[in-house]
PDB file of N, CA and C in Angstrom:
ATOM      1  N   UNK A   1     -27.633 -11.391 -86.358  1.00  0.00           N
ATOM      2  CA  UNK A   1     -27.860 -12.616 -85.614  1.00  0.00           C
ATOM      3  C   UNK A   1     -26.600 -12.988 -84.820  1.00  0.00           C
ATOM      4  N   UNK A   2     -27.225 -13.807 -83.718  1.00  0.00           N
ATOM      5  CA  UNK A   2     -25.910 -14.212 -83.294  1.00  0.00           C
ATOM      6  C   UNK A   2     -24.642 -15.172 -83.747  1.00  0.00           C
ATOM      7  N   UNK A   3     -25.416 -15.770 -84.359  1.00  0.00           N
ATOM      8  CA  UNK A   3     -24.763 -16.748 -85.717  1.00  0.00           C
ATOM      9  C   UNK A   3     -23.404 -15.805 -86.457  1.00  0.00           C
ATOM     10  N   UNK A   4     -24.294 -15.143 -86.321  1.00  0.00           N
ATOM     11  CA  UNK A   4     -23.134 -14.226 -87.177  1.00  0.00           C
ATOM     12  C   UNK A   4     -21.556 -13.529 -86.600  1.00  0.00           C
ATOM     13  N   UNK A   5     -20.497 -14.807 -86.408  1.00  0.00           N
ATOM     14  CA  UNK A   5     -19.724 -14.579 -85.226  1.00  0.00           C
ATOM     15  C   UNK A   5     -18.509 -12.851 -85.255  1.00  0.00           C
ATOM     16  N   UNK A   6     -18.576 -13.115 -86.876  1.00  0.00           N
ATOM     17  CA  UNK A   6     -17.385 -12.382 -87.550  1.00  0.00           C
ATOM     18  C   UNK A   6     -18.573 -10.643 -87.951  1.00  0.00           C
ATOM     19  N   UNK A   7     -19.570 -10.681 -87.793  1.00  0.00           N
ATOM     20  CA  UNK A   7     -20.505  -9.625 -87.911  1.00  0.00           C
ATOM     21  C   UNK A   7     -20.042  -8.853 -89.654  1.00  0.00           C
ATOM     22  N   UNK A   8     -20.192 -10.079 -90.799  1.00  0.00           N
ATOM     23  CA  UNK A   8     -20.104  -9.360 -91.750  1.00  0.00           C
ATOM     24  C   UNK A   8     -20.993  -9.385 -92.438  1.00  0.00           C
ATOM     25  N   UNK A   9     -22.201  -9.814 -91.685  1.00  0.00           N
ATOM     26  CA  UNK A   9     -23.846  -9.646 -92.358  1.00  0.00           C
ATOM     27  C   UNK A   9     -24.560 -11.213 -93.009  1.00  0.00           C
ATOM     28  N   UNK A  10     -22.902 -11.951 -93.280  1.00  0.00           N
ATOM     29  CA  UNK A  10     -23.615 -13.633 -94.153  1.00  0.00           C
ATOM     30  C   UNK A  10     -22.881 -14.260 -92.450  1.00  0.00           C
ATOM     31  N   UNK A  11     -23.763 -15.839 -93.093  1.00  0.00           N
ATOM     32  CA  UNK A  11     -23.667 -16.810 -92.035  1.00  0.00           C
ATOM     33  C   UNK A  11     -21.971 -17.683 -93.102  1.00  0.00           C
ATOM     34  N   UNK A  12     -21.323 -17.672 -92.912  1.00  0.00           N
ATOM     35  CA  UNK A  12     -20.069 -18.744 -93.187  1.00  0.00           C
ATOM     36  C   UNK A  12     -21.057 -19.645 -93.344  1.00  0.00           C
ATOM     37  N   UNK A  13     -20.140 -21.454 -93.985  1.00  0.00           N
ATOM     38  CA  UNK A  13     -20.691 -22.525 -93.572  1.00  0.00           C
ATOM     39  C   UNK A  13     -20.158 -22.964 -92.062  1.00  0.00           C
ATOM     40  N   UNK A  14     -18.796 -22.405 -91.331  1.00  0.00           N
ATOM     41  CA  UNK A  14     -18.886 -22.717 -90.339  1.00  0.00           C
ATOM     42  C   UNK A  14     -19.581 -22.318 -89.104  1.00  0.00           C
ATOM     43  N   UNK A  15     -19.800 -20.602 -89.380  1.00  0.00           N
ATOM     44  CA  UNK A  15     -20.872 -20.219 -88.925  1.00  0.00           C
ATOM     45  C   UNK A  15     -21.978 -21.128 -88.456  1.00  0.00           C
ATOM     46  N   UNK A  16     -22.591 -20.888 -89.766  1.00  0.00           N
ATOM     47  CA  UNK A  16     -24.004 -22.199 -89.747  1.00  0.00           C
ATOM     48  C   UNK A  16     -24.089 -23.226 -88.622  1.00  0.00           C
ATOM     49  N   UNK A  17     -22.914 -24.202 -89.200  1.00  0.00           N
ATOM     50  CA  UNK A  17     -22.541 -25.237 -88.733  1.00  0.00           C
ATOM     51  C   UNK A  17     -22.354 -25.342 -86.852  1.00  0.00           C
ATOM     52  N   UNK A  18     -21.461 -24.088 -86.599  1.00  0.00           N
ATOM     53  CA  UNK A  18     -21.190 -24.035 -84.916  1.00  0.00           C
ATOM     54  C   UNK A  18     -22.602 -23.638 -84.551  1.00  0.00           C
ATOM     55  N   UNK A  19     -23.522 -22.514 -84.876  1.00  0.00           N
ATOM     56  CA  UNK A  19     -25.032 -22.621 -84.526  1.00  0.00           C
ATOM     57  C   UNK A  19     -25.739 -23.883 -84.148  1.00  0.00           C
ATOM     58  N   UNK A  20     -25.678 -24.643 -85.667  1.00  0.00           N
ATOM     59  CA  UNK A  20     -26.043 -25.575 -85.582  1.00  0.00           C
ATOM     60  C   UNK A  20     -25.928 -26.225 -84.484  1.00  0.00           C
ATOM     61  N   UNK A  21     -25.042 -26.707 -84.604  1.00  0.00           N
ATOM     62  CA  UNK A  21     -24.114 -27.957 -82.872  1.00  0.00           C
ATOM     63  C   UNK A  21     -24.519 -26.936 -81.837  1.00  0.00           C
ATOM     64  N   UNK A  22     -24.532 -26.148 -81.946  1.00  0.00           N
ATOM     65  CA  UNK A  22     -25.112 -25.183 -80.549  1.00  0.00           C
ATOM     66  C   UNK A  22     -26.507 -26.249 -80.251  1.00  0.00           C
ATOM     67  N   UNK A  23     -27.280 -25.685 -80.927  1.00  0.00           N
ATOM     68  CA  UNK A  23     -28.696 -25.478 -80.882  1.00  0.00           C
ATOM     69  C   UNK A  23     -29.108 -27.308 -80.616  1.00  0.00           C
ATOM     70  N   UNK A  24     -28.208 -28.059 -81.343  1.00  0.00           N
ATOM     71  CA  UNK A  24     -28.678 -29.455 -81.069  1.00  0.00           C
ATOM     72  C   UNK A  24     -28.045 -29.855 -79.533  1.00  0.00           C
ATOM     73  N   UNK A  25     -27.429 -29.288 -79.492  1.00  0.00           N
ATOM     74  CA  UNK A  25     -26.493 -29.771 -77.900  1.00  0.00           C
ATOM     75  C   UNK A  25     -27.540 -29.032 -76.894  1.00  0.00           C
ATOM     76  N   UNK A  26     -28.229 -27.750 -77.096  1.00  0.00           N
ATOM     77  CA  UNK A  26     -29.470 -27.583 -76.032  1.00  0.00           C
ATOM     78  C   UNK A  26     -30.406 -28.884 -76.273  1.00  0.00           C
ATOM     79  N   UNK A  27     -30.995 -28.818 -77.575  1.00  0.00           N
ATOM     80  CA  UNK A  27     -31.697 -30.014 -77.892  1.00  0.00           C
ATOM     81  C   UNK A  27     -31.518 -31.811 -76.933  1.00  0.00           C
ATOM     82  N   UNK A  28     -30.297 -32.168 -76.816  1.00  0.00           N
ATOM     83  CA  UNK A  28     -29.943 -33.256 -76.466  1.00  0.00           C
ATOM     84  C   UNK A  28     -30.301 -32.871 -74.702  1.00  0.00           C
ATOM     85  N   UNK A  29     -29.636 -31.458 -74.421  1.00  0.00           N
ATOM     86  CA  UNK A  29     -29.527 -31.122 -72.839  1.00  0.00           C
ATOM     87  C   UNK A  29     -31.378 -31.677 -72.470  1.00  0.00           C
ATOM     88  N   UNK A  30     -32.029 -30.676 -73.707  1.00  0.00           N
ATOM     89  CA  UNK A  30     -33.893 -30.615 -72.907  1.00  0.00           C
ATOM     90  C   UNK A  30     -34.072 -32.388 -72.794  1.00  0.00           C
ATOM     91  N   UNK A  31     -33.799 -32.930 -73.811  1.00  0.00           N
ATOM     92  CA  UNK A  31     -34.284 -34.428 -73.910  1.00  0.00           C
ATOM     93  C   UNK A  31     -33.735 -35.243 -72.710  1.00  0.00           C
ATOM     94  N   UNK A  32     -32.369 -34.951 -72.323  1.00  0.00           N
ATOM     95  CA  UNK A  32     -31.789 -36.197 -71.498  1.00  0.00           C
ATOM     96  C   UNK A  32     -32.310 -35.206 -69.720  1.00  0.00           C
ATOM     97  N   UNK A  33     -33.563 -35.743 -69.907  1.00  0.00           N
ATOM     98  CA  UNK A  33     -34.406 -35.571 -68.852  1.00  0.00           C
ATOM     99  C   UNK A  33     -33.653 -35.965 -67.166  1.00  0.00           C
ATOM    100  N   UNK A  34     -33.034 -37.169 -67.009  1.00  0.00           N
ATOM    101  CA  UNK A  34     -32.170 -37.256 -66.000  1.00  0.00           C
ATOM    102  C   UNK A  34     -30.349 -36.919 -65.565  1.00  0.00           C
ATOM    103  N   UNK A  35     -29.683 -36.467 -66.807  1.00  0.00           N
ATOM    104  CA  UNK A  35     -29.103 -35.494 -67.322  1.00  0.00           C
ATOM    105  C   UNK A  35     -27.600 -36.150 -66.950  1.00  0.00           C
ATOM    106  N   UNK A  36     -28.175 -37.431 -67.236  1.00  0.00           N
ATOM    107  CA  UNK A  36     -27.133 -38.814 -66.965  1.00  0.00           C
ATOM    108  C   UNK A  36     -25.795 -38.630 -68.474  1.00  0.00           C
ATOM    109  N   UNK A  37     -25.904 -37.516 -69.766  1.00  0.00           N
ATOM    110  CA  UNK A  37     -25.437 -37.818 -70.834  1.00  0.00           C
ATOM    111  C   UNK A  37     -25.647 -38.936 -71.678  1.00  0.00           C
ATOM    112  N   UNK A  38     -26.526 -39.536 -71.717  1.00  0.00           N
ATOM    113  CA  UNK A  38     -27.147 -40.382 -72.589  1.00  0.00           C
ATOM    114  C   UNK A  38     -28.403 -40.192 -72.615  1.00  0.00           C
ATOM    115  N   UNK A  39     -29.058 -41.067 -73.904  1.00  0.00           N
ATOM    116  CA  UNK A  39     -30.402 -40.540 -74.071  1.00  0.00           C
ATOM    117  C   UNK A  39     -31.502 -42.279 -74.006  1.00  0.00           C
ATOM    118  N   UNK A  40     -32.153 -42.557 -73.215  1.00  0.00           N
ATOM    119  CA  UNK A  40     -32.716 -43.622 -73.348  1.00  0.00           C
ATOM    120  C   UNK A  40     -33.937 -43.768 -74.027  1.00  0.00           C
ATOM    121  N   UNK A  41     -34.031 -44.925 -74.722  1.00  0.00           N
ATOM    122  CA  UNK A  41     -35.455 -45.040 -75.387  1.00  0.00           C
ATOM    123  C   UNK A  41     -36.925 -44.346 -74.802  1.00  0.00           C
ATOM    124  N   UNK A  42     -36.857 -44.352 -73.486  1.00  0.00           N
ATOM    125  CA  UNK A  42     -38.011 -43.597 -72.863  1.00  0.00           C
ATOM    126  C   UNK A  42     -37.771 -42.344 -72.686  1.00  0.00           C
ATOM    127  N   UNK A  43     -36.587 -41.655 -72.727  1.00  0.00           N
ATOM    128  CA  UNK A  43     -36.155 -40.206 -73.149  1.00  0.00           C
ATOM    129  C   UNK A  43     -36.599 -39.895 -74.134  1.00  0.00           C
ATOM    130  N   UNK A  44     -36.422 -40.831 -74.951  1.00  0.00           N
ATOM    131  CA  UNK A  44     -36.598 -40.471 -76.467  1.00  0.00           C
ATOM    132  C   UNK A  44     -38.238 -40.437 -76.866  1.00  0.00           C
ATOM    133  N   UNK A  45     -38.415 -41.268 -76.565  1.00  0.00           N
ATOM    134  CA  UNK A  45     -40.311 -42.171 -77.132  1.00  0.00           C
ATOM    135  C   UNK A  45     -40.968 -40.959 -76.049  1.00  0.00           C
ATOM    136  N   UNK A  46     -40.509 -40.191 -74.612  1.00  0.00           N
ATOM    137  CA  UNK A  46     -41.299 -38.919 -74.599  1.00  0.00           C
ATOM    138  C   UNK A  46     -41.405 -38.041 -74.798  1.00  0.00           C
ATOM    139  N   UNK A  47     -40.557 -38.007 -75.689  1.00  0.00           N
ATOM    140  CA  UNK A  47     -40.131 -36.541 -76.433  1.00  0.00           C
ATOM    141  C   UNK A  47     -40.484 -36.613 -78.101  1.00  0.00           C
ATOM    142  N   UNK A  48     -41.984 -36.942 -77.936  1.00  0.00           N
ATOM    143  CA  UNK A  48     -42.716 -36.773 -79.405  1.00  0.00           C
ATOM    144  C   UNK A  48     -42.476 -36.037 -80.352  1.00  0.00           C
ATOM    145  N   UNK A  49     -41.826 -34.781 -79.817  1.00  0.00           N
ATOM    146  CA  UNK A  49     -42.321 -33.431 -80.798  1.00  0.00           C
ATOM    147  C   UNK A  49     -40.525 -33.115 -80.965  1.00  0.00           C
ATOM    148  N   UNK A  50     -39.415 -34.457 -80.908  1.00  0.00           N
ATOM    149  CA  UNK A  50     -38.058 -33.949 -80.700  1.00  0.00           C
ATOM    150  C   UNK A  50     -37.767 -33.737 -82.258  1.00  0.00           C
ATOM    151  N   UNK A  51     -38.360 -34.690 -83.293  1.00  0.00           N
ATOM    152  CA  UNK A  51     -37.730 -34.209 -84.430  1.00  0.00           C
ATOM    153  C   UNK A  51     -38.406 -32.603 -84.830  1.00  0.00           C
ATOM    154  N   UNK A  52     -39.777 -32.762 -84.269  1.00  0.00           N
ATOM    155  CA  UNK A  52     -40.466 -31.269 -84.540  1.00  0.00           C
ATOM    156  C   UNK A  52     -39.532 -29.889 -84.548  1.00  0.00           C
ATOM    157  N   UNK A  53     -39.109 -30.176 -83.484  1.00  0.00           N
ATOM    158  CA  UNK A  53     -37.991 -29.146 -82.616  1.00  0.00           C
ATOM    159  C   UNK A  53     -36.635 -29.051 -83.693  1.00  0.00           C
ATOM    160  N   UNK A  54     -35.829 -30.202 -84.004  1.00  0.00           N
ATOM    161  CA  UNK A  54     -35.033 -30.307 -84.566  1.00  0.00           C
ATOM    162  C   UNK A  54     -35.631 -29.439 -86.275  1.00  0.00           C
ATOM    163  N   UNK A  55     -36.193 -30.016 -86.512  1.00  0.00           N
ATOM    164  CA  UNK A  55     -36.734 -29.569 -88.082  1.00  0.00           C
ATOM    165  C   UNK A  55     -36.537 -28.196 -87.995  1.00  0.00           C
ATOM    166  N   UNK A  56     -37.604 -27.571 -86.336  1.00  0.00           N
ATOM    167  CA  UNK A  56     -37.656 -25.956 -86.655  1.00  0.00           C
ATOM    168  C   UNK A  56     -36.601 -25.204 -86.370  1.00  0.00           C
ATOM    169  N   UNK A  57     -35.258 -26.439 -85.571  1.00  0.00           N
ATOM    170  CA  UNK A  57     -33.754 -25.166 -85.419  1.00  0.00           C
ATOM    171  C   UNK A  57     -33.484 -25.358 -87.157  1.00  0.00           C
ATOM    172  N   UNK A  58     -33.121 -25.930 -87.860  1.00  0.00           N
ATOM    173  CA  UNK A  58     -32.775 -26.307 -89.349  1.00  0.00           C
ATOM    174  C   UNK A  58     -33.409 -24.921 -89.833  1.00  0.00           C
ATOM    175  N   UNK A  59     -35.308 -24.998 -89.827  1.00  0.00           N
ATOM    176  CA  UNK A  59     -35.658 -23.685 -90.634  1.00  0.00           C
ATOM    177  C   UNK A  59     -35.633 -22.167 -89.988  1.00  0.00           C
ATOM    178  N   UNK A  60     -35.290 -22.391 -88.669  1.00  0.00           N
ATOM    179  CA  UNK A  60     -34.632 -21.205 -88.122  1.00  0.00           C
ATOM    180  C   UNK A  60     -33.460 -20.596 -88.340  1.00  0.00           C
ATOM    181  N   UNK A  61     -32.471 -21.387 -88.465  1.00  0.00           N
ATOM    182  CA  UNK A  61     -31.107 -21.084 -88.925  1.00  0.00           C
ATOM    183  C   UNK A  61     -31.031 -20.646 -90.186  1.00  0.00           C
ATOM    184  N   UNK A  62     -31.772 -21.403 -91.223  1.00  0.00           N
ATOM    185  CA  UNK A  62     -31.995 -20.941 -92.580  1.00  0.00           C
ATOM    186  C   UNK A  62     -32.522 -19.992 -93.065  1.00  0.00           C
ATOM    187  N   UNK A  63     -33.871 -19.547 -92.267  1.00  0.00           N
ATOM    188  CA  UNK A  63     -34.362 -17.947 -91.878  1.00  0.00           C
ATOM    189  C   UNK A  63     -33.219 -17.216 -91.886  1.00  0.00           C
ATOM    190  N   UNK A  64     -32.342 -17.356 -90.717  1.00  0.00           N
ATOM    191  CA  UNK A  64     -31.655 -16.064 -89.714  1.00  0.00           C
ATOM    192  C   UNK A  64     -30.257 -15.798 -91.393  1.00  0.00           C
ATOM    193  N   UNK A  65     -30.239 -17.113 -91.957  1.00  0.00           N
ATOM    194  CA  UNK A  65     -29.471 -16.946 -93.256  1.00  0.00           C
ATOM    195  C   UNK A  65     -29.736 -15.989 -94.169  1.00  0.00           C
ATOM    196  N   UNK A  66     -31.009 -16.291 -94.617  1.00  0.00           N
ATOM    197  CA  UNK A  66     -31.614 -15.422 -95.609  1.00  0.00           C
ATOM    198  C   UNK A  66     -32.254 -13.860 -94.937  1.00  0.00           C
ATOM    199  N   UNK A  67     -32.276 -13.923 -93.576  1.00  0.00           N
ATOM    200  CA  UNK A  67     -32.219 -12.522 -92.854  1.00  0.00           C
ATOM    201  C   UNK A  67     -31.854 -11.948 -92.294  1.00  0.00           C
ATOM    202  N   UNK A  68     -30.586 -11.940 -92.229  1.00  0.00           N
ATOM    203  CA  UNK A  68     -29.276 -11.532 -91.027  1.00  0.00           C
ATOM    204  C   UNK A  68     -29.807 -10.918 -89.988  1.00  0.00           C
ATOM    205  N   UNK A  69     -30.566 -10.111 -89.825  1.00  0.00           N
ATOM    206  CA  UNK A  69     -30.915  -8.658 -88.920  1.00  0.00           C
ATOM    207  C   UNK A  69     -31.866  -9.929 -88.414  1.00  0.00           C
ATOM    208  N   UNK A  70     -32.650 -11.216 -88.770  1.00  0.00           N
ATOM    209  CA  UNK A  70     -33.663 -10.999 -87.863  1.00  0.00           C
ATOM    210  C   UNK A  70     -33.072 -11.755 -86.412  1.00  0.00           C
TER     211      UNK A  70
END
């Protein structure tokens, strides 16, 4: 995975962690729709499915943990 910065097959916790902040900082990019760096209540309230998204980088990352190769 790409997570895997040091390529010794496990994810570190900082590993994890810099993924992590990766993946939420696209997250924030898709949401802030006018791309002003802030996120407004109507950014937010149309973006129904944002915790959806969030939940599935969490069980993605945790996957790519328990499966290095995938």
């Amino acid at each position: 995975s790409a997570a895997d910065t040091d390529g010794d097959g496990f994810l570190s916790k900082a590993e994890f962690f810099m993924d992590l902040e990766q993946r939420a900082f696209n997250l924030f990019t898709r949401i802030d729709a006018d791309g002003d760096g802030q996120l407004s209540t109507g950014e937010l309230s149309s973006q129904k499915e944002d915790r959806m998204i969030q939940g599935s980088i969490v069980r993605e990352c945790l996957k790519e943990q328990h499966n290095p190769t995938a």
